[in-house]
N, C-alpha and C. Protein backbone atom coordinates (compact mmCIF):
# COMPACT_ATOMS: atom_id res chain seq x y z
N UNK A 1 -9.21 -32.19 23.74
CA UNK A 1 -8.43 -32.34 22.54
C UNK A 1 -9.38 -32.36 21.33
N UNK A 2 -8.96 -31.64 19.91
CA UNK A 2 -9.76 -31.54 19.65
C UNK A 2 -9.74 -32.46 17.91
N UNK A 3 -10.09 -33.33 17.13
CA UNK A 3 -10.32 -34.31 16.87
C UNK A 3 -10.04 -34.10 15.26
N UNK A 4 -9.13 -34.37 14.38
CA UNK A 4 -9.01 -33.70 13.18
C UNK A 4 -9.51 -34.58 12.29
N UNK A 5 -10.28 -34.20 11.04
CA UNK A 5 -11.03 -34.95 10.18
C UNK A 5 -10.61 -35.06 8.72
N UNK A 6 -10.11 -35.84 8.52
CA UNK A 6 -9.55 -35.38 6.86
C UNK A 6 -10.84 -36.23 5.21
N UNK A 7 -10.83 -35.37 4.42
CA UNK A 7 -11.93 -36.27 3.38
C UNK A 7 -11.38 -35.54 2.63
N UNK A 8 -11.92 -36.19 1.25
CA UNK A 8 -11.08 -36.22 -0.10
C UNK A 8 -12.67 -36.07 -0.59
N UNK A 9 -12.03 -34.54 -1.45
CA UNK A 9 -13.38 -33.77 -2.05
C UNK A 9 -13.21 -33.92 -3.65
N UNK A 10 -14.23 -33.89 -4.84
CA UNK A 10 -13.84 -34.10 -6.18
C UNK A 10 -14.06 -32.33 -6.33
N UNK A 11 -13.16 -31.78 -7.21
CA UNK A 11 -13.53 -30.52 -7.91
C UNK A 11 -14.72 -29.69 -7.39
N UNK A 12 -15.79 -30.38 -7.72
CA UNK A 12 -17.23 -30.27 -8.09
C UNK A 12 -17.87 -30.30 -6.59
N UNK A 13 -17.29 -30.80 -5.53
CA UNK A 13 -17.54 -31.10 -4.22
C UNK A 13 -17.24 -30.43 -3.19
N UNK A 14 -16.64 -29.69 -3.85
CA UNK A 14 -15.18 -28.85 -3.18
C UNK A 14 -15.99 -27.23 -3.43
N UNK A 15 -16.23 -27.36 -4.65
CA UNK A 15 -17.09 -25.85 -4.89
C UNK A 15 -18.15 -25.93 -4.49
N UNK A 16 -18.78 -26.74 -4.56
CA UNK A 16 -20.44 -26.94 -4.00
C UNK A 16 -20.20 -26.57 -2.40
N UNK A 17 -19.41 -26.94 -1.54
CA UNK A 17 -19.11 -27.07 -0.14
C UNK A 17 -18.82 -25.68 -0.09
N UNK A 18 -17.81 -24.93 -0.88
CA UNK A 18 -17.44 -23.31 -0.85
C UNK A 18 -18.28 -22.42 -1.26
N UNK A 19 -19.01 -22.85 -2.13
CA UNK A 19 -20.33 -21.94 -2.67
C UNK A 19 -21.71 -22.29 -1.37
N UNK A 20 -21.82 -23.25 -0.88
CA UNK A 20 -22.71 -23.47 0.24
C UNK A 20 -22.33 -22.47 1.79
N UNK A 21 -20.94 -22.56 2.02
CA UNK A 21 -20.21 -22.07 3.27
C UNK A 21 -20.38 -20.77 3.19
N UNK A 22 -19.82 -20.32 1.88
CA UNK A 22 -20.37 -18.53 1.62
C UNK A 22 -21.92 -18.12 1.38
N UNK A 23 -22.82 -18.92 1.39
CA UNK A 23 -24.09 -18.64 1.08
C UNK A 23 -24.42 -18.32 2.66
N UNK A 24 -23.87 -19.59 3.65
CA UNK A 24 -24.49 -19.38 5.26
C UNK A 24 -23.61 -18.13 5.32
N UNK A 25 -22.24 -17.51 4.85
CA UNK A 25 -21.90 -16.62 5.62
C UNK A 25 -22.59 -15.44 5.54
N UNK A 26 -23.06 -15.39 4.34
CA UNK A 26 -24.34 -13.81 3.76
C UNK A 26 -25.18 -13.98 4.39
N UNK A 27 -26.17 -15.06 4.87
CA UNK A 27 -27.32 -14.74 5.67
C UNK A 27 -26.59 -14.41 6.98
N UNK A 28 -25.80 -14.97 7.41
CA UNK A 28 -25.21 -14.50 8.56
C UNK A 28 -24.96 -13.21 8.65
N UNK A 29 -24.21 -12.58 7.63
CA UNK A 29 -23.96 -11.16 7.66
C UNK A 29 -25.24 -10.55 7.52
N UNK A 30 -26.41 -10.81 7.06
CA UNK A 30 -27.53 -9.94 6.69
C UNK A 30 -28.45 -9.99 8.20
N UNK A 31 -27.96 -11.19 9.18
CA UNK A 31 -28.65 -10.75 10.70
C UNK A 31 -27.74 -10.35 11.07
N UNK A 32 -26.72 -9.77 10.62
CA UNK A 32 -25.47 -9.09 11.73
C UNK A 32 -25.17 -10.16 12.83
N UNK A 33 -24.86 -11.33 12.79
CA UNK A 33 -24.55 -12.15 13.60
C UNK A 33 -22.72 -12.07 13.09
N UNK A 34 -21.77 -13.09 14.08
CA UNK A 34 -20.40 -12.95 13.92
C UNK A 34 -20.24 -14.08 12.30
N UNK A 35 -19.06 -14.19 11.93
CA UNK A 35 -18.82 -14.79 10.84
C UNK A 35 -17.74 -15.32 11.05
N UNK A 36 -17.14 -15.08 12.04
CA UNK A 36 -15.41 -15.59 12.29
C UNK A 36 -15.14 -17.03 12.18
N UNK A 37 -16.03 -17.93 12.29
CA UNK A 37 -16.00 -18.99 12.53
C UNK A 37 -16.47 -19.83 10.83
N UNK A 38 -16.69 -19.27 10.60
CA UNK A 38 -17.41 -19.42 9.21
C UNK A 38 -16.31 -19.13 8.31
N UNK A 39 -15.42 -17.94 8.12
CA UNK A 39 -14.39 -17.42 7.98
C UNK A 39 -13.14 -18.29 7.64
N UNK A 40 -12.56 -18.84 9.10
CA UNK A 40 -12.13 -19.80 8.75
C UNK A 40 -12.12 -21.11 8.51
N UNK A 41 -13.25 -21.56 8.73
CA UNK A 41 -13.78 -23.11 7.85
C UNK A 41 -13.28 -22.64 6.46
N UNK A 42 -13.97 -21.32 5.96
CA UNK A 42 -14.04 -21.37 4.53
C UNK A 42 -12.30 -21.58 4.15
N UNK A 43 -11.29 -20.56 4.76
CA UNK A 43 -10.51 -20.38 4.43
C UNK A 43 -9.41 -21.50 4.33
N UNK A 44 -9.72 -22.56 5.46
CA UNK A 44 -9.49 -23.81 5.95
C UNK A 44 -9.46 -24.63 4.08
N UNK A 45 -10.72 -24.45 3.82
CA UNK A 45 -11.16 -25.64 2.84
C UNK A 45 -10.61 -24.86 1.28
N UNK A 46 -10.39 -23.61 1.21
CA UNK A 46 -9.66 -23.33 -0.10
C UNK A 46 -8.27 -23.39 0.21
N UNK A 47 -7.54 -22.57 0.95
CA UNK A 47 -6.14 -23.44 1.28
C UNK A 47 -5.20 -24.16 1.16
N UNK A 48 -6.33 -25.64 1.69
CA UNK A 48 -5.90 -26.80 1.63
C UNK A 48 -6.46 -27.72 0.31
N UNK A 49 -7.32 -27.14 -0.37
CA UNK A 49 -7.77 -27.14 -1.86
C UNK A 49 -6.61 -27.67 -2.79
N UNK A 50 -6.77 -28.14 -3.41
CA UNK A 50 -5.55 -28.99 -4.47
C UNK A 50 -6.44 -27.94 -5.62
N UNK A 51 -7.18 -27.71 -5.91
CA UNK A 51 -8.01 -26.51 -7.25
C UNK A 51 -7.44 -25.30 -7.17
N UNK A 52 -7.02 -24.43 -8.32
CA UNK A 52 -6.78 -23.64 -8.16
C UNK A 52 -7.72 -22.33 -8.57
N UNK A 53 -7.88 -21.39 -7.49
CA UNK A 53 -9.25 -20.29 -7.44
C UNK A 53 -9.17 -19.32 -8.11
């Protein structure tokens, strides 16, 4: 089972975390490794984002 985590991000915390997540996904893409997983974390955390992008 797998264990759900909830935290309360400020604005500023929230982009830092989305601007960090897409930074690992480019090096990722630049060794041609998969991204799927990366993918949806990111997509996970704008989403459910109260900010609007």
């Amino acid at each position: 089972m797998t264990k759900k985590v909830k935290i309360k991000l400020t604005d500023f915390e929230c982009n830092l975390l989305v601007n960090g997540m897409n930074e690992f996904r480019n090096k990722l893409l630049e060794k041609d490794l998969p991204t799927e997983d990366v993918d949806e974390l990111l997509i996970k955390i704008i989403d459910k984002s109260e900010r609007r992008w």
